[in-house]
N, C-alpha and C. Protein backbone atom coordinates (compact mmCIF):
# COMPACT_ATOMS: atom_id res chain seq x y z
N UNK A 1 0.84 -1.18 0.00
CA UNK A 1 0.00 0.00 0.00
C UNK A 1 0.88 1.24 0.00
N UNK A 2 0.22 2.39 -0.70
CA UNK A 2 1.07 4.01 -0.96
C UNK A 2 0.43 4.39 0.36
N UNK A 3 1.15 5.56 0.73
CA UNK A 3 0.60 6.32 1.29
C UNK A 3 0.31 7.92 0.49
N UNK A 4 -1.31 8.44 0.66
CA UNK A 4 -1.62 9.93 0.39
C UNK A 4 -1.14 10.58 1.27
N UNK A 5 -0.76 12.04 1.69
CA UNK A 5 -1.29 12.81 2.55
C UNK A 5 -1.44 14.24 2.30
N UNK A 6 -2.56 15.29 2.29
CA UNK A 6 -2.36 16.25 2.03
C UNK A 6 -3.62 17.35 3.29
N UNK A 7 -2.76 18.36 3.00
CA UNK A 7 -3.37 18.90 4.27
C UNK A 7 -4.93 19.81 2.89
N UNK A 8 -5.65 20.69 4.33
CA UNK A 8 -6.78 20.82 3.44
C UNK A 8 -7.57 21.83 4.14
N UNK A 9 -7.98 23.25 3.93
CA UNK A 9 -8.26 23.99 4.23
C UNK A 9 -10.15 23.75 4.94
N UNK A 10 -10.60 23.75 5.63
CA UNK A 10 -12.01 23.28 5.94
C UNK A 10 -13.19 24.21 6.02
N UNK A 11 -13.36 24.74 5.90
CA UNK A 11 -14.55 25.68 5.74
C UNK A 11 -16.03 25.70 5.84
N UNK A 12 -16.58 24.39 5.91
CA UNK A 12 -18.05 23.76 6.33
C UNK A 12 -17.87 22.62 7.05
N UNK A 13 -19.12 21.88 7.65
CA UNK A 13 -18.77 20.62 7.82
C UNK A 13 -18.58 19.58 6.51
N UNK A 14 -17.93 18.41 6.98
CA UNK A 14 -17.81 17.82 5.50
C UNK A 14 -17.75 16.50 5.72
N UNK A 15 -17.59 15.15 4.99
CA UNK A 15 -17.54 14.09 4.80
C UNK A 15 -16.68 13.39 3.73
N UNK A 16 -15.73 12.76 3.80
CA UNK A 16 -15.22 12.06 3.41
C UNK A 16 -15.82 10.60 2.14
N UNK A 17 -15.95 11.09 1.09
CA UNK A 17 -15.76 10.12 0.01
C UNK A 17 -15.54 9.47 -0.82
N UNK A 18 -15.57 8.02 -0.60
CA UNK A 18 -14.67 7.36 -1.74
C UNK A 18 -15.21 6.65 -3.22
N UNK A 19 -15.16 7.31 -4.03
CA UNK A 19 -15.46 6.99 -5.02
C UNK A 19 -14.77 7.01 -6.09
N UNK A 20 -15.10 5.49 -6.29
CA UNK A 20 -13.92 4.62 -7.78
C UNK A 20 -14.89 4.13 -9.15
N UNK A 21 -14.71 4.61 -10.02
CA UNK A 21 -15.25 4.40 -11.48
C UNK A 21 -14.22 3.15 -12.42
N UNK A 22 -15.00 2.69 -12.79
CA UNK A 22 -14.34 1.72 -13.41
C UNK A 22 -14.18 1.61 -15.06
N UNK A 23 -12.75 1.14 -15.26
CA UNK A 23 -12.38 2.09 -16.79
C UNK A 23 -12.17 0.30 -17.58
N UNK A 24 -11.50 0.65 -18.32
CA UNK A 24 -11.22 -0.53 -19.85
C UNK A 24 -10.86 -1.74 -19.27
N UNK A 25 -10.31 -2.04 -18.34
CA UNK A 25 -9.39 -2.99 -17.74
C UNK A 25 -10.13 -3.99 -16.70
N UNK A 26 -10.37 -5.10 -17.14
CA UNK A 26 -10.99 -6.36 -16.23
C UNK A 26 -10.23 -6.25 -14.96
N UNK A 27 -9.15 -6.03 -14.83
CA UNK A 27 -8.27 -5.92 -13.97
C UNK A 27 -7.79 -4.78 -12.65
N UNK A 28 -8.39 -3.55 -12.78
CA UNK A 28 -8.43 -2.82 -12.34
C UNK A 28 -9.36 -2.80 -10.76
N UNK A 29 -8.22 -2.90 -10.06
CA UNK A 29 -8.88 -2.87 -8.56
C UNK A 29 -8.50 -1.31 -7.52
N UNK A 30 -8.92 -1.15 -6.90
CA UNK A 30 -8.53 -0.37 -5.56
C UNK A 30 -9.28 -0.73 -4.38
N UNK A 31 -7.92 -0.21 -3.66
CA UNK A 31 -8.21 -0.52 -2.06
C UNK A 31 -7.44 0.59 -1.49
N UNK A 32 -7.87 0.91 -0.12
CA UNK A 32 -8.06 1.90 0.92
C UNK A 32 -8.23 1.21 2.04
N UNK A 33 -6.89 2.32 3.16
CA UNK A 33 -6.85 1.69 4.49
C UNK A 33 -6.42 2.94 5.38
N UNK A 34 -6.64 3.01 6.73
CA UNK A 34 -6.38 3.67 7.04
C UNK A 34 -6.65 5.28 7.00
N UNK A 35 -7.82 5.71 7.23
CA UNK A 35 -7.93 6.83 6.66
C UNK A 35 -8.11 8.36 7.68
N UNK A 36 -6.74 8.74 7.81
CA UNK A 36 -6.80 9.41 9.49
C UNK A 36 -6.85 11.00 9.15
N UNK A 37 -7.52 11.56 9.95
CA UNK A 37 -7.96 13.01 10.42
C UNK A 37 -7.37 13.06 11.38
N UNK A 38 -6.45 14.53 10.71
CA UNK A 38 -5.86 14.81 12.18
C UNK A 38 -5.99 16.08 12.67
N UNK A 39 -6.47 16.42 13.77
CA UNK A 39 -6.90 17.82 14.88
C UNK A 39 -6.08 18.48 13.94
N UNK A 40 -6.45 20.16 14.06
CA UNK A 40 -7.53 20.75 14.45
C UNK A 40 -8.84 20.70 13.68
N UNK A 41 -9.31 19.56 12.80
CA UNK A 41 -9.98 19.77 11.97
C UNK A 41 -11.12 19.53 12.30
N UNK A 42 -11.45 19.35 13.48
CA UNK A 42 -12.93 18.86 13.68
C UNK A 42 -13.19 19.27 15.13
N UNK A 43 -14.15 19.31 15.59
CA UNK A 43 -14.67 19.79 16.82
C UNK A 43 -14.47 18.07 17.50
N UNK A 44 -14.73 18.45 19.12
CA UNK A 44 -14.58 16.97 20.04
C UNK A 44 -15.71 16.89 20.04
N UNK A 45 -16.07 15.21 20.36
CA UNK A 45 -17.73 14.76 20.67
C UNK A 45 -18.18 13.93 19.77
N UNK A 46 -19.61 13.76 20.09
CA UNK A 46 -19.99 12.83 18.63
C UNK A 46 -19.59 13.37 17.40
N UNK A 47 -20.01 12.64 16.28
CA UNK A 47 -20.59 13.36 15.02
C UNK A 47 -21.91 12.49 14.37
N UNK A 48 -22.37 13.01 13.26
CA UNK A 48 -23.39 12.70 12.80
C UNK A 48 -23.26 11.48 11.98
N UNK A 49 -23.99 10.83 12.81
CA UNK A 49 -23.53 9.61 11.38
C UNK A 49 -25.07 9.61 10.37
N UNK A 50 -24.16 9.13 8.84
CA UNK A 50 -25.50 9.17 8.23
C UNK A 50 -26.67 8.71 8.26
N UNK A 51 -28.04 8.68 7.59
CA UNK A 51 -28.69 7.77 8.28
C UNK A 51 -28.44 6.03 7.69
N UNK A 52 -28.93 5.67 8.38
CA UNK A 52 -28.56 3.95 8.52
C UNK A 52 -29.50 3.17 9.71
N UNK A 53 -29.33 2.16 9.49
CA UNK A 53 -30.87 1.57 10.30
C UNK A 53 -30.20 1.99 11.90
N UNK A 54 -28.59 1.57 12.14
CA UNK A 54 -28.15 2.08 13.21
C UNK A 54 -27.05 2.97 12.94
N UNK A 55 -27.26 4.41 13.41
CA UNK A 55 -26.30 5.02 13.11
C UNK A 55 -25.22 5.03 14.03
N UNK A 56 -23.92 5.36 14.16
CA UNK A 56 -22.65 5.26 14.43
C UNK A 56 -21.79 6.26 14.92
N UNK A 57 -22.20 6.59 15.84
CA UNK A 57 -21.34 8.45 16.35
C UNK A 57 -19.96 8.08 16.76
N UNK A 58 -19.26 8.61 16.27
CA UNK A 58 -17.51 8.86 16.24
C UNK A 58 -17.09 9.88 16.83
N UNK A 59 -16.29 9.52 17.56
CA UNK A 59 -15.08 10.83 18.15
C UNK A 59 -14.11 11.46 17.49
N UNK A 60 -13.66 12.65 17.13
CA UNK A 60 -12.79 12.75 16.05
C UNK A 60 -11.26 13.01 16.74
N UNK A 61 -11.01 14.23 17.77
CA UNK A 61 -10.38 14.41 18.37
C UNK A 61 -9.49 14.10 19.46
N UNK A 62 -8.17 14.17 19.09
CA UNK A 62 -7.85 15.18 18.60
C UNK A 62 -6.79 15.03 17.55
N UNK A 63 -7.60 12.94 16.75
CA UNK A 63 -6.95 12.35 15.28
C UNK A 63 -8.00 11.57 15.71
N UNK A 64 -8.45 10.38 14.37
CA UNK A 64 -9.14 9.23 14.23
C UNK A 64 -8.34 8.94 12.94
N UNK A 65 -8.48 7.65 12.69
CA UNK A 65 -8.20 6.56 12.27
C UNK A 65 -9.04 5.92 11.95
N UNK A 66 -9.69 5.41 10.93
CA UNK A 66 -10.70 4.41 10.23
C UNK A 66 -9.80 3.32 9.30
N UNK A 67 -9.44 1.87 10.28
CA UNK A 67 -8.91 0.69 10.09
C UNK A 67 -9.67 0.13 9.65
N UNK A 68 -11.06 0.24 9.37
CA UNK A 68 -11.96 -0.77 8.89
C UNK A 68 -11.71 -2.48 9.36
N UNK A 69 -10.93 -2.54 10.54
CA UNK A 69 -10.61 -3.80 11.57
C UNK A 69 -11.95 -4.64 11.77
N UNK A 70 -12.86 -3.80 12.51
CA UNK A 70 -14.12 -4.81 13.15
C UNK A 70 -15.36 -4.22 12.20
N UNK A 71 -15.13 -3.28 11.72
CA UNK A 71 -16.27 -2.96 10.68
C UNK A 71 -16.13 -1.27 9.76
N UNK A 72 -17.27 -1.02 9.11
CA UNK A 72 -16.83 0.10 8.51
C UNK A 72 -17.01 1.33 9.09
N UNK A 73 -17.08 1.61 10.35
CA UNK A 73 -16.69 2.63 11.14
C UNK A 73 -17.31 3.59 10.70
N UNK A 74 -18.78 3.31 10.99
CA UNK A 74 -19.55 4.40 10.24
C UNK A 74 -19.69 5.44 8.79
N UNK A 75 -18.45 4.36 8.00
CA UNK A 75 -19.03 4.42 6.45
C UNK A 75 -20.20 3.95 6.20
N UNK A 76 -20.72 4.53 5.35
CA UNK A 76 -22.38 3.70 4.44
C UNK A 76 -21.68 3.81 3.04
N UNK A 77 -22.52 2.59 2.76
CA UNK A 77 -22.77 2.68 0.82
C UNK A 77 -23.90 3.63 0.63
N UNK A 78 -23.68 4.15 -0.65
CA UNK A 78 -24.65 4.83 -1.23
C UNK A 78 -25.98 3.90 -2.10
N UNK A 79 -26.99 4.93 -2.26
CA UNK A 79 -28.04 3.77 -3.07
C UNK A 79 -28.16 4.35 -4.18
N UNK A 80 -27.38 5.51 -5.09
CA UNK A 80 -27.26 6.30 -5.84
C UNK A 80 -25.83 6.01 -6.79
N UNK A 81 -25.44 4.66 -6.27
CA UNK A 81 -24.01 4.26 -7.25
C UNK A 81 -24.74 2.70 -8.10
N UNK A 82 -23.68 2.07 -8.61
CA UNK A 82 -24.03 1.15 -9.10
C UNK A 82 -23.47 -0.20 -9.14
N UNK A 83 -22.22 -0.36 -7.57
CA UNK A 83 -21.89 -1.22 -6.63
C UNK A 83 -21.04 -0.85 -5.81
N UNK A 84 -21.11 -1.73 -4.65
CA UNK A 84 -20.68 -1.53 -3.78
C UNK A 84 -19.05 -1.67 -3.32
N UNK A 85 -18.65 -1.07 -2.33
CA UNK A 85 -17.06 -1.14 -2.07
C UNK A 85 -17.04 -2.10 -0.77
N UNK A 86 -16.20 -3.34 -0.85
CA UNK A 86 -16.51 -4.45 0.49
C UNK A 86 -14.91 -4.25 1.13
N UNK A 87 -15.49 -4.63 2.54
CA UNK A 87 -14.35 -4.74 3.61
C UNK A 87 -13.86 -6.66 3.76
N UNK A 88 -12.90 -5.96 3.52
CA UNK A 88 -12.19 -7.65 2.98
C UNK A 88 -10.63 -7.74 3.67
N UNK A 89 -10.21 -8.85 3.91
CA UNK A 89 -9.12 -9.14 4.34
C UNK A 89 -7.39 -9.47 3.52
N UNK A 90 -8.40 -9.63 2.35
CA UNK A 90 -7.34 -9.97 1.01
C UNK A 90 -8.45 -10.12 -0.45
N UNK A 91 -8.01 -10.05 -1.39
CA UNK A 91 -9.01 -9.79 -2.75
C UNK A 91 -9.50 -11.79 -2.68
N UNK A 92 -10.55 -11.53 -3.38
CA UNK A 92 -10.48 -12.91 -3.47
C UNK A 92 -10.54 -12.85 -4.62
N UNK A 93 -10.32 -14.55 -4.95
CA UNK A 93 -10.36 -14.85 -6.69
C UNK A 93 -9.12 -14.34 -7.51
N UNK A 94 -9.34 -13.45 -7.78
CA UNK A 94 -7.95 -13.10 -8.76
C UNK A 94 -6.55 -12.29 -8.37
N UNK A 95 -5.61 -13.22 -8.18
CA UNK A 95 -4.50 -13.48 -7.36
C UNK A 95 -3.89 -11.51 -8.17
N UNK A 96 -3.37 -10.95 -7.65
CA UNK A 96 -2.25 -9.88 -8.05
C UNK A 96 -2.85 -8.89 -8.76
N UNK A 97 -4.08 -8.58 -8.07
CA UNK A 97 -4.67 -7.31 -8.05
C UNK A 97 -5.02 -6.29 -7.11
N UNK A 98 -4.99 -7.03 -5.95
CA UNK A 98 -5.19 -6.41 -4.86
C UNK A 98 -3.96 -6.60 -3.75
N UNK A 99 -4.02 -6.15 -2.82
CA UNK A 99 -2.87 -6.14 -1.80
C UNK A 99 -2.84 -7.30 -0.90
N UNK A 100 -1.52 -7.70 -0.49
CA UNK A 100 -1.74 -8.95 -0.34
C UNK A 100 -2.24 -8.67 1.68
N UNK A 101 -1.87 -7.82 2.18
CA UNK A 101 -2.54 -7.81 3.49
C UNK A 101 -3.16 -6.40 3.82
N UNK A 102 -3.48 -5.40 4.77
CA UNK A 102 -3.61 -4.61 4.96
C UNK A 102 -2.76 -3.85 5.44
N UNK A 103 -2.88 -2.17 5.60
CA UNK A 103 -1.88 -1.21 6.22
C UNK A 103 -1.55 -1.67 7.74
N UNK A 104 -3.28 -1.44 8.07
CA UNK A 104 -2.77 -1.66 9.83
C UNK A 104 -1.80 -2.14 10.48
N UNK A 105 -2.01 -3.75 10.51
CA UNK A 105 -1.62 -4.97 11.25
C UNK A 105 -0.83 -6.25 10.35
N UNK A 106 -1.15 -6.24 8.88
CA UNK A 106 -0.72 -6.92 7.80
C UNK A 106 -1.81 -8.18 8.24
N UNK A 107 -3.09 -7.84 8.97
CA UNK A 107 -3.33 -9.52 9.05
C UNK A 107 -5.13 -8.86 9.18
N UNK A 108 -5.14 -7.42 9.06
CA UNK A 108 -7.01 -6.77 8.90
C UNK A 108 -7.38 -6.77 7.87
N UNK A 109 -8.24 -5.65 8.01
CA UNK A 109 -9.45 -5.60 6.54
C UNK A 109 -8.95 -4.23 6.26
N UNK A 110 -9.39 -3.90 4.82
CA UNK A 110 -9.40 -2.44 4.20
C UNK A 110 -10.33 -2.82 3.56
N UNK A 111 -10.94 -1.44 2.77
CA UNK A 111 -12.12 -1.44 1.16
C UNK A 111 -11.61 -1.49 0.41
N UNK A 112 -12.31 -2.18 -0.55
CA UNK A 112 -11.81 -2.74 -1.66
C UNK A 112 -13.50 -3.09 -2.80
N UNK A 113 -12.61 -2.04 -4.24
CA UNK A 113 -13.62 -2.37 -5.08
C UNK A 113 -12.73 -3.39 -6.62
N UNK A 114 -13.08 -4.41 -7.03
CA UNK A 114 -12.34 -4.76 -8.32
C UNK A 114 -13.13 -4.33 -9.65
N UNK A 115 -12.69 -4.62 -11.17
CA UNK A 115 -13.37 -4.13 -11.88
C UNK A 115 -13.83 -5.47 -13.31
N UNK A 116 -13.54 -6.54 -12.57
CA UNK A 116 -13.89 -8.33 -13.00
C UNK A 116 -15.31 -8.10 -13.12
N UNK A 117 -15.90 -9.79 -14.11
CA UNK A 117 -17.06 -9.54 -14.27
C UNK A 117 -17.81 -9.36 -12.76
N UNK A 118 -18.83 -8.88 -12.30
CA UNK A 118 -19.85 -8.67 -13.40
C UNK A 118 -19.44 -7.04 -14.09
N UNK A 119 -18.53 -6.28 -13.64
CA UNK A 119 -18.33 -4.71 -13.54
C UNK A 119 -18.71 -4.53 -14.90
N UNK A 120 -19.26 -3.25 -15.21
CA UNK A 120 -18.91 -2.91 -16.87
C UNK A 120 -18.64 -1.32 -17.17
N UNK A 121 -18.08 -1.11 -18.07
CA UNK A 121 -17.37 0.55 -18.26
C UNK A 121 -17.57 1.20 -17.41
N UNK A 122 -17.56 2.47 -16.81
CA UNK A 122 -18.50 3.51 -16.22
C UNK A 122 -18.67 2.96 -14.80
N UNK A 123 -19.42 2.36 -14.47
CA UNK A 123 -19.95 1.54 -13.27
C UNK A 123 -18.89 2.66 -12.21
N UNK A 124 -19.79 2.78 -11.31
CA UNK A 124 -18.95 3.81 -9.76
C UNK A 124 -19.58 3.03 -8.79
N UNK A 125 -18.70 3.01 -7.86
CA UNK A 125 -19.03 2.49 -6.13
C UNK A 125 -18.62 3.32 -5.78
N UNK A 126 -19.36 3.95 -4.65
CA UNK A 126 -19.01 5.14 -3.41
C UNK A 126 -19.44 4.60 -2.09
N UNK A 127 -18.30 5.06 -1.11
CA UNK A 127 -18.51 4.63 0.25
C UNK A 127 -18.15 6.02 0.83
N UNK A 128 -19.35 6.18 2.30
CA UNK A 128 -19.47 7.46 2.06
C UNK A 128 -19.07 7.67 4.02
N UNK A 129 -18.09 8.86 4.21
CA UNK A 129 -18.07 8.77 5.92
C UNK A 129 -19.20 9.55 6.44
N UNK A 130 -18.94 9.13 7.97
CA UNK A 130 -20.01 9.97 9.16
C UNK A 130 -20.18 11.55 8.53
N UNK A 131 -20.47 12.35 9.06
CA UNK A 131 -20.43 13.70 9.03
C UNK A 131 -19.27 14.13 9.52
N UNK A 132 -18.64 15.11 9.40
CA UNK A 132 -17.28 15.07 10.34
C UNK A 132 -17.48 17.40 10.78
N UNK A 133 -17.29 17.52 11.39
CA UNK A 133 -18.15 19.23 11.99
C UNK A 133 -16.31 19.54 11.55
N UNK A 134 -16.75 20.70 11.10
CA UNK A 134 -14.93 21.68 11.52
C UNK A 134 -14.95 22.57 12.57
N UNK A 135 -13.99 22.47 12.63
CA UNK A 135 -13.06 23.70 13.79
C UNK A 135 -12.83 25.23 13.36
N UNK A 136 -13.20 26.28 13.15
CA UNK A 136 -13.17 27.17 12.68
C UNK A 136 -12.81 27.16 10.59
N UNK A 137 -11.69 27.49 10.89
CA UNK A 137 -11.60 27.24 9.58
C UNK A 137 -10.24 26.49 9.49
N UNK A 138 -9.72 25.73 10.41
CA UNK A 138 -8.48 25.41 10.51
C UNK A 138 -8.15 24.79 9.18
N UNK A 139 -6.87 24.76 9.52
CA UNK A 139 -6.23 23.34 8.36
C UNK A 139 -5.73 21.96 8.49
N UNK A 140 -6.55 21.05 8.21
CA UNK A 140 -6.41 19.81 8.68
C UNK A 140 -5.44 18.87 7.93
N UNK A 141 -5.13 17.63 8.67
CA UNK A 141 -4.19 16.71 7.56
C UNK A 141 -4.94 15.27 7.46
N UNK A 142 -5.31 14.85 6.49
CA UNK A 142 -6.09 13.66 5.81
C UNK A 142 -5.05 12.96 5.03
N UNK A 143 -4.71 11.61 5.13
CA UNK A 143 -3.88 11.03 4.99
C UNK A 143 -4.84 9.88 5.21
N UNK A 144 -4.45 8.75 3.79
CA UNK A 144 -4.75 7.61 3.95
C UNK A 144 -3.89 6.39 2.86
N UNK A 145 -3.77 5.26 3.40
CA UNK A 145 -3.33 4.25 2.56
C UNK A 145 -3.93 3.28 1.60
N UNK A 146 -3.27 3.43 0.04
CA UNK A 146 -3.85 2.80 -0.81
C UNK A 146 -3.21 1.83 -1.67
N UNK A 147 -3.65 0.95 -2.36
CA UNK A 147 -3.53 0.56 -3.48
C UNK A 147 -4.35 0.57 -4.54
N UNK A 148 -3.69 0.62 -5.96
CA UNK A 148 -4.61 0.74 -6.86
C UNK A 148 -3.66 -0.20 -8.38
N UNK A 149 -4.62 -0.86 -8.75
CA UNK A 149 -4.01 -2.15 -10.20
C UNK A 149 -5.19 -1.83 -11.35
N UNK A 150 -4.27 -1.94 -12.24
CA UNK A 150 -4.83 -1.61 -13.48
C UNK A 150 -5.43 -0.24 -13.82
């Protein structure tokens, strides 16, 4: 896995999303791990999680970390894409597209979308975070670990 990191000026509240479109290549996977906020970018306390049959209030301060370890940490799928992004431990099925363990621990889960049948051109999966509130207008640092094939 690469690592991103770039800092990011905040100005409303906002949410974090991941969304991967899928191009020419049967082969074409990505995965995402690790996806940390770090203070001052968010107020302390809950936050909003989206709705969902159970929603999921998160602490942000004063960093979080979304390992996607025991679950998706108050990510949702959207019902407005046209599949979904799964929390997986290693790709299955087709060997040397995906990463062979995760960032965390080398032995968790990250998201992961591939672009094998059934996928076809175009096709997007989005996975979408809690609400996340800002801190005035600070500048925050968002940093997360990826891979991406084909």
């Amino acid at each position: 896995l690469r690592q991103y990191q770039g800092p990011g000026t905040i100005t409303t509240d906002f949410r974090i999303v991941l969304k991967a479109t899928t191009g020419t290549s049967y082969a074409g996977a990505i995965a995402v791990d690790d996806i940390t906020l770090t203070w001052p970018c968010c107020t302390a306390g809950p936050l909003q999680a989206p709705p969902s049959p159970t929603p999921t209030p998160v602490s942000l301060c004063p960093s979080v970390t979304t390992t996607f370890t025991t679950s998706l940490q108050g990510y949702h799928q959207t019902k407005s894409d046209d599949f979904d992004w799964t929390r997986q431990r290693r790709l299955p099925g087709v060997a040397g597209t995906g990463p062979g363990s995760d960032h965390t621990s080398g032995t968790g889960y990250y998201v992961y979308i591939g672009a094998s049948f059934p996928r076809s051109l175009g096709e997007v999966a989005k996975l979408v975070s809690p609400l996340y509130k800002r801190f005035a207008t600070a500048t925050c640092s968002v940093s997360f670990w990826y891979h991406m094939y084909g």
